[in-house]
Protein backbone atom coordinates (compact mmCIF):
# COMPACT_ATOMS: atom_id res chain seq x y z
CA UNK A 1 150.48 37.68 2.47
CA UNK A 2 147.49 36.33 3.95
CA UNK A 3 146.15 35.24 7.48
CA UNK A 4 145.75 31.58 7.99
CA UNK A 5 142.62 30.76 9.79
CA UNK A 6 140.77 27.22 10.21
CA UNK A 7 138.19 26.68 7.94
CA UNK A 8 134.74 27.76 8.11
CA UNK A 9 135.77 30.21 11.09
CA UNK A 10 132.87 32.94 10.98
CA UNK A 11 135.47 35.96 11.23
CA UNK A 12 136.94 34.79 7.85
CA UNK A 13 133.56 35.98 6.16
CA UNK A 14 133.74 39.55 7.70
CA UNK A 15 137.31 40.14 7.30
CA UNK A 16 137.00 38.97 3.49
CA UNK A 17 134.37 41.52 2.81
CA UNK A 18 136.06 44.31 4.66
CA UNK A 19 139.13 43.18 1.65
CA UNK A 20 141.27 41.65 4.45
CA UNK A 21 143.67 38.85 2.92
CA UNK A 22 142.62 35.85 4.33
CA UNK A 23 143.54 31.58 3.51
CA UNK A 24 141.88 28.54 4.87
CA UNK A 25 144.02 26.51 6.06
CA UNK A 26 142.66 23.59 3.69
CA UNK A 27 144.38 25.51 1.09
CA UNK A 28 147.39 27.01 2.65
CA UNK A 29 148.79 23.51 3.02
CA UNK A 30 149.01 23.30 -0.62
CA UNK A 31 151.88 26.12 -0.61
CA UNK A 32 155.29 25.49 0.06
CA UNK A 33 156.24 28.30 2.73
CA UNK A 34 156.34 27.73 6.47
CA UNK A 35 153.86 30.56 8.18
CA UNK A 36 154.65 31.42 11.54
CA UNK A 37 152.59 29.79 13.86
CA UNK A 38 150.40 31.93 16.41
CA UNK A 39 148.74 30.37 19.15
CA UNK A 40 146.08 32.80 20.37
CA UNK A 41 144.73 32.26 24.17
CA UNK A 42 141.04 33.65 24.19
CA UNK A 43 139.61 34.29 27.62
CA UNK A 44 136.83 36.60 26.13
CA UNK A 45 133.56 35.65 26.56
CA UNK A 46 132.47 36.60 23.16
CA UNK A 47 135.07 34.57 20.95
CA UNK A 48 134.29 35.64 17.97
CA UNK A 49 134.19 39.26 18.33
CA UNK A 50 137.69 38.83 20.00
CA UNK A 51 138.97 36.54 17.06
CA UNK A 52 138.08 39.23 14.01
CA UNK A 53 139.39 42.34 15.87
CA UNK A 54 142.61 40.11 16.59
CA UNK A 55 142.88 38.90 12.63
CA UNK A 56 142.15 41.59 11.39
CA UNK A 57 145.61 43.60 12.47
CA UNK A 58 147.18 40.57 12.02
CA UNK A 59 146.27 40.62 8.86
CA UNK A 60 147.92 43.57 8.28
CA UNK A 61 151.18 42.16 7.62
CA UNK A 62 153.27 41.28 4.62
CA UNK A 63 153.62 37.90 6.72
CA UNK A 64 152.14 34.62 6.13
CA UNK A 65 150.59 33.96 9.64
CA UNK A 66 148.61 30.85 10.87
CA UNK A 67 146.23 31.41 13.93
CA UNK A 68 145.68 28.43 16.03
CA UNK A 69 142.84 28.95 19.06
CA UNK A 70 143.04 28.32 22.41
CA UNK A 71 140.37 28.09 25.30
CA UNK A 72 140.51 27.15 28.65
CA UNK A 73 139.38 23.54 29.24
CA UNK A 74 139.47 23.85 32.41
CA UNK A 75 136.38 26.61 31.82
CA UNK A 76 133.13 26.47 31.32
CA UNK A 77 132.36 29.16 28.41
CA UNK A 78 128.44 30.05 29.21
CA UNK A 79 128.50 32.82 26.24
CA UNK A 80 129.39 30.44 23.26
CA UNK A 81 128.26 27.13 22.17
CA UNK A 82 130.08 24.41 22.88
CA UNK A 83 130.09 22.96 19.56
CA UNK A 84 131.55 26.09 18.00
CA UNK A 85 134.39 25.72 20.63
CA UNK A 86 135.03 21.78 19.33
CA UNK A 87 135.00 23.03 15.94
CA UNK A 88 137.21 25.91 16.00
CA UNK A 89 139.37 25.81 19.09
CA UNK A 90 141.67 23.46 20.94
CA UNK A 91 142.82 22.91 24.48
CA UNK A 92 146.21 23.19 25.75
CA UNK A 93 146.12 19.53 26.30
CA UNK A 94 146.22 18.92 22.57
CA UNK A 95 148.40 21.37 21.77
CA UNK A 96 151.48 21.54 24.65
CA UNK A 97 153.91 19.45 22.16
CA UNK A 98 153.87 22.08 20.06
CA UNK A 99 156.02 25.00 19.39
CA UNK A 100 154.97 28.27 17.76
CA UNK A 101 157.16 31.70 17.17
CA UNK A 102 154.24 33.87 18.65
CA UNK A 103 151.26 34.29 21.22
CA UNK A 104 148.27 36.31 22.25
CA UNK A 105 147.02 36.26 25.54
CA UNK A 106 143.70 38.31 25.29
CA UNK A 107 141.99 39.71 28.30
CA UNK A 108 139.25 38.58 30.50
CA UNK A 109 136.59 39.97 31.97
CA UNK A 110 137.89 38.94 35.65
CA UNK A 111 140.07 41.61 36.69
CA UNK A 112 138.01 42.56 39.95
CA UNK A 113 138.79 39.26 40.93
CA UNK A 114 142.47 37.97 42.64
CA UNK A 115 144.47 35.55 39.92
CA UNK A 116 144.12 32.83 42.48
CA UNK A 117 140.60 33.13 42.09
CA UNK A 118 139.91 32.78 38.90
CA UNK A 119 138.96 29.28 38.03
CA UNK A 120 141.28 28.40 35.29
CA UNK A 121 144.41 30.10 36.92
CA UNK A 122 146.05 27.27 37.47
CA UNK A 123 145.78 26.12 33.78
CA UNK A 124 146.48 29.44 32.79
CA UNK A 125 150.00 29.09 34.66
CA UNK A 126 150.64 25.89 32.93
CA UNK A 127 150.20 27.93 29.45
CA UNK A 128 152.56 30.72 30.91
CA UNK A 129 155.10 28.19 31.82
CA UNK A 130 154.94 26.65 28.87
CA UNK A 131 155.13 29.78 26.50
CA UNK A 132 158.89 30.40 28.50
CA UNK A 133 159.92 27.18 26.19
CA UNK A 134 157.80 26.66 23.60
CA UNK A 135 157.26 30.29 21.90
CA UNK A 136 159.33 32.73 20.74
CA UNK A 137 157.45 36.19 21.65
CA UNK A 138 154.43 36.28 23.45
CA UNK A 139 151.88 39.24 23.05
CA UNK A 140 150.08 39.57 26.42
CA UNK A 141 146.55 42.11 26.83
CA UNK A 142 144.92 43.97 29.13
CA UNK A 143 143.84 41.44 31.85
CA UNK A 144 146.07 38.65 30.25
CA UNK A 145 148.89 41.66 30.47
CA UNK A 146 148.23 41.31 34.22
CA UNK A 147 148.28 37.95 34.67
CA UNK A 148 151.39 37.42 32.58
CA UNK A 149 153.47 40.49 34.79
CA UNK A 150 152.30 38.85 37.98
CA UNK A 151 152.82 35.20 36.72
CA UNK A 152 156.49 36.18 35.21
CA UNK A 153 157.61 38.90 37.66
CA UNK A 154 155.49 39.12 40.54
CA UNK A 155 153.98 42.42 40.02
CA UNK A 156 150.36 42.38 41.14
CA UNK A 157 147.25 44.72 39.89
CA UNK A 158 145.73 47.59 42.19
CA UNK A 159 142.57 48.55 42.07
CA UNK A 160 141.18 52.00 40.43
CA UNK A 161 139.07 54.85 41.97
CA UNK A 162 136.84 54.58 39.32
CA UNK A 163 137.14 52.42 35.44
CA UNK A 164 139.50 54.03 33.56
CA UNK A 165 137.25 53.94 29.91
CA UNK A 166 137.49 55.85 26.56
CA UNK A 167 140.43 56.48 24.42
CA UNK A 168 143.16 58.33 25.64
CA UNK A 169 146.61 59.85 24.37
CA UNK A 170 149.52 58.44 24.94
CA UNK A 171 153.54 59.31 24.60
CA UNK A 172 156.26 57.43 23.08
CA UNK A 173 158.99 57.03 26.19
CA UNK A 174 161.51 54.63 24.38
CA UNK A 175 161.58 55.62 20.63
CA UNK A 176 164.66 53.49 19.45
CA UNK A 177 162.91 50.45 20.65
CA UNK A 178 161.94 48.31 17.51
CA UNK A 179 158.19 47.80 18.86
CA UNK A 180 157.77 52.03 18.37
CA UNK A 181 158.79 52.13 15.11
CA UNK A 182 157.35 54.55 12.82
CA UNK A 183 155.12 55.47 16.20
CA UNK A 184 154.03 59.33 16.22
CA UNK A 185 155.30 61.04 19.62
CA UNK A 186 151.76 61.00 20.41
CA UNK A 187 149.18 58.14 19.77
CA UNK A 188 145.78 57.46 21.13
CA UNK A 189 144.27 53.89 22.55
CA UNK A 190 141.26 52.38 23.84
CA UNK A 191 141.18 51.45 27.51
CA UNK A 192 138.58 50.02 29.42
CA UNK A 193 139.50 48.15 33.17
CA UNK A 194 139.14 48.56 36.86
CA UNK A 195 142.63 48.03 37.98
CA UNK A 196 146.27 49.48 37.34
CA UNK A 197 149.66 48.46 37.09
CA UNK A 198 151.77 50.58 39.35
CA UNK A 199 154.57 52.54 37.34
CA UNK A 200 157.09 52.39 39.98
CA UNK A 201 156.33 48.48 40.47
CA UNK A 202 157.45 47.75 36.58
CA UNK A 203 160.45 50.56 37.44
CA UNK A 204 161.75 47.82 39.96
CA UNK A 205 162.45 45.60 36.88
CA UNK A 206 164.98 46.52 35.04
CA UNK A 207 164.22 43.70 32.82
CA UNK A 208 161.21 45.18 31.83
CA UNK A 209 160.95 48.26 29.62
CA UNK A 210 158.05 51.27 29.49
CA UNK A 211 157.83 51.68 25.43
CA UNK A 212 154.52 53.99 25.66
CA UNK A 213 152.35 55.83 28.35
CA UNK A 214 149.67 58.31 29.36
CA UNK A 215 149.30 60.68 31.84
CA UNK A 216 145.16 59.33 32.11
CA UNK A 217 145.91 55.72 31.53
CA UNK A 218 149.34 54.98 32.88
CA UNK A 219 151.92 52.47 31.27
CA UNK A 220 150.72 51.02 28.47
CA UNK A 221 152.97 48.99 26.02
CA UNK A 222 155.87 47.75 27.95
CA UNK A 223 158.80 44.72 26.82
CA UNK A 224 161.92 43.17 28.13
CA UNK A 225 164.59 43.82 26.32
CA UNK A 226 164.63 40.59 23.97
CA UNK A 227 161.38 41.01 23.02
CA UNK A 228 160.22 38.20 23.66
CA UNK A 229 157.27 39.03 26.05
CA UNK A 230 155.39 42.20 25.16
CA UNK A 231 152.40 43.48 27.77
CA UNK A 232 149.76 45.50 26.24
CA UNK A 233 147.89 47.32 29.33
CA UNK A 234 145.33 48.25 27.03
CA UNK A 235 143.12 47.64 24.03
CA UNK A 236 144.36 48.48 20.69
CA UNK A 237 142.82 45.71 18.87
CA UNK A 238 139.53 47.01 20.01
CA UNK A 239 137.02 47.89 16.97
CA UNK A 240 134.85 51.18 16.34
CA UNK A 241 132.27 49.72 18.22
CA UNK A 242 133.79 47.85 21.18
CA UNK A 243 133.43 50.57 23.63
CA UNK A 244 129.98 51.64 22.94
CA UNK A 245 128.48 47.68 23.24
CA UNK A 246 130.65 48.06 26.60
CA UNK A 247 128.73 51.61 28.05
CA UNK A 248 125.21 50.36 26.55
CA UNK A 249 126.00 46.94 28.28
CA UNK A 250 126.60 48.27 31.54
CA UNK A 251 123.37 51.40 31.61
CA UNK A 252 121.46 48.27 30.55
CA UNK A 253 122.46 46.11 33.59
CA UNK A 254 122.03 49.07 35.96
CA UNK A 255 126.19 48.89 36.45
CA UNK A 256 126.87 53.05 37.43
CA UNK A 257 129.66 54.07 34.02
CA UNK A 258 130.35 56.81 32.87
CA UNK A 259 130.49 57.87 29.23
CA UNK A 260 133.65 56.15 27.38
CA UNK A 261 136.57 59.30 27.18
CA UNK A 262 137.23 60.79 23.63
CA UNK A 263 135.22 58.09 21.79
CA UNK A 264 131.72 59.72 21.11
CA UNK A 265 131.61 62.81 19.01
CA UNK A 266 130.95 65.87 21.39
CA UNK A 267 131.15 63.20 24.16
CA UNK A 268 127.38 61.87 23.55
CA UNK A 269 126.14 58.48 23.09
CA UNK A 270 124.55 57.90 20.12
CA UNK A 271 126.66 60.14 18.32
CA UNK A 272 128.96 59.20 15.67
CA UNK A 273 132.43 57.49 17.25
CA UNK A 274 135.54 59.10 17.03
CA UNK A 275 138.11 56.17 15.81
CA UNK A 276 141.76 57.30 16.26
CA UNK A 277 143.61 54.44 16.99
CA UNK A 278 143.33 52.06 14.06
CA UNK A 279 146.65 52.94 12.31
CA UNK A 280 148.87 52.50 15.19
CA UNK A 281 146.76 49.57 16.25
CA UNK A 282 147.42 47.92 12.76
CA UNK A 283 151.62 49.27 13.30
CA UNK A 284 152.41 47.66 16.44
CA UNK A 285 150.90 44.28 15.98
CA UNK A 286 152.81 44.55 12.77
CA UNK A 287 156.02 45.66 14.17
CA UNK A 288 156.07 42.70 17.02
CA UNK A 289 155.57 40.16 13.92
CA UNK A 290 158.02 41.49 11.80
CA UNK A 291 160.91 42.21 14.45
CA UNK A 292 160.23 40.43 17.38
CA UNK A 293 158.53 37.07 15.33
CA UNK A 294 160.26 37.05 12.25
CA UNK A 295 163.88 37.92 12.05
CA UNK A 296 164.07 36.43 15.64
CA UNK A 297 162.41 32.62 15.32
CA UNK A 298 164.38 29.91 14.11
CA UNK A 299 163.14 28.19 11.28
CA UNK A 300 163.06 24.61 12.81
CA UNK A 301 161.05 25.76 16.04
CA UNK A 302 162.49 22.97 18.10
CA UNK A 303 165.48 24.87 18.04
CA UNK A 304 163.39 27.39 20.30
């Protein structure tokens, strides 16, 4: 089944010629199936980048999906024009009567920073308060993983010794959980962030499950028990290149990195890149919509 995305978004070109099943939503209408509704929250500067990489394992579903965007209005985006942001995305203001069985919180490039600083936090809350009545199961990344443990349960980011960045191998902990399934023991996944979630500090919930983790990386895909907030500390959406832009970025602003982890061949830039987390990328963002979206939302989602 295909992806439902607004019309004329750029990403539908790319994701069309890399054979991705993909509707306009001009034509969707015309069928007569509800989708479920996903309300994606993107705090990345570069939108679009962050919209393909997201539709395109979402894609990767036997489920009709329909993507609605998000921004922060409370935000001024200096990295993407405004009128592409009136033309493709909405504020929470226009959309809080709504309901929708899932959401993706992306991540931000704001980490260093404490949540009270960032200036959209207290919107942000608003949206986090709001997805406790009005969605299903919410999907939260990286920096928006962050935000949404220390929003929901208090649990606050440290920061790192140096960035952990590169791909790295991670262990199934909780096999029987519906999120891991068909997961191999061992999986790899990009990372790339200057702060850390303390293990023992998610251990002090009980509500709140450890699904996967690495010895280099620490917890990674975590979920209370009803599934209906999932925490990605991590980036398995990212695409071949993501990584590299990242390192070339930073040598070019004079910001001291060091080469991304298990992501160049031999470990040189330049080099050909090592992609080994696509499949279980595409898996788990199919698992949460199949078991955790699906079977779980009601129909009529104002009986959320």
């Amino acid at each position: 089944m295909p992806l439902i995305i607004p019309d004329k978004l750029p990403a539908g070109d790319l994701l069309q010629k890399e054979n991705i099943f993909v509707m306009h939503d001009g034509a969707a209408i015309k069928q007569d199936i509800r989708p479920l509704r996903i309300l994606m929250v993107n705090l990345m500067p570069d939108k679009a980048a962050t919209e393909t990489q997201l539709a395109r394992v979402l894609a990767n579903s036997p489920l009709q999906v329909e993507l609605t965007l998000v921004r922060m209005g409370t935000h001024d985006s200096k990295n993407v024009l405004e009128e592409y942001l009136e033309t493709f995305y909405k504020t929470f203001d226009e959309i809080k009567g709504e309901r929708f069985d899932g959401m993706i919180l992306t991540g931000a490039p704001v980490e260093t920073l404490e949540f009270e600083e960032v200036d959209y936090w207290e919107e942000l809350c608003a949206i986090l308060e709001y997805s406790k009545t009005h969605v299903y199961s919410s999907m939260y990344i990286c920096w928006g993983a962050q935000a949404g443990l220390y929003y929901h349960f208090g649990i606050n980011k440290h920061p790192l010794d140096k960035k952990v960045f590169g791909v790295f191998e991670h262990k199934v902990v909780r096999a029987h959980s519906p999120l891991m399934r068909g997961f191999d023991d061992v999986f790899w996944a990009p990372h790339s962030r200057y702060t850390q979630i303390f293990k023992s500090d998610i251990e002090a919930h009980p509500e709140i499950r450890i699904l996967a983790e690495s010895d280099d990386a620490g917890p990674h895909i975590l979920a209370t028990d009803n599934g209906r907030q999932i925490f990605i500390i991590g980036h398995q959406e990212y695409d071949r290149e993501t990584l590299g832009l990242e390192y070339y970025r930073d040598v070019r602003q004079g910001i001291p990195v060091e080469i991304p982890q298990n992501y160049f061949k031999e470990d040189q830039p330049g080099r050909d890149v090592i992609v080994r987390w696509r499949g279980h990328a595409s898996l788990l963002f199919a698992n949460w919509l199949n078991y955790y979206v699906y079977q779980e939302t009601p129909y009529d989602l104002t009986q959320l």
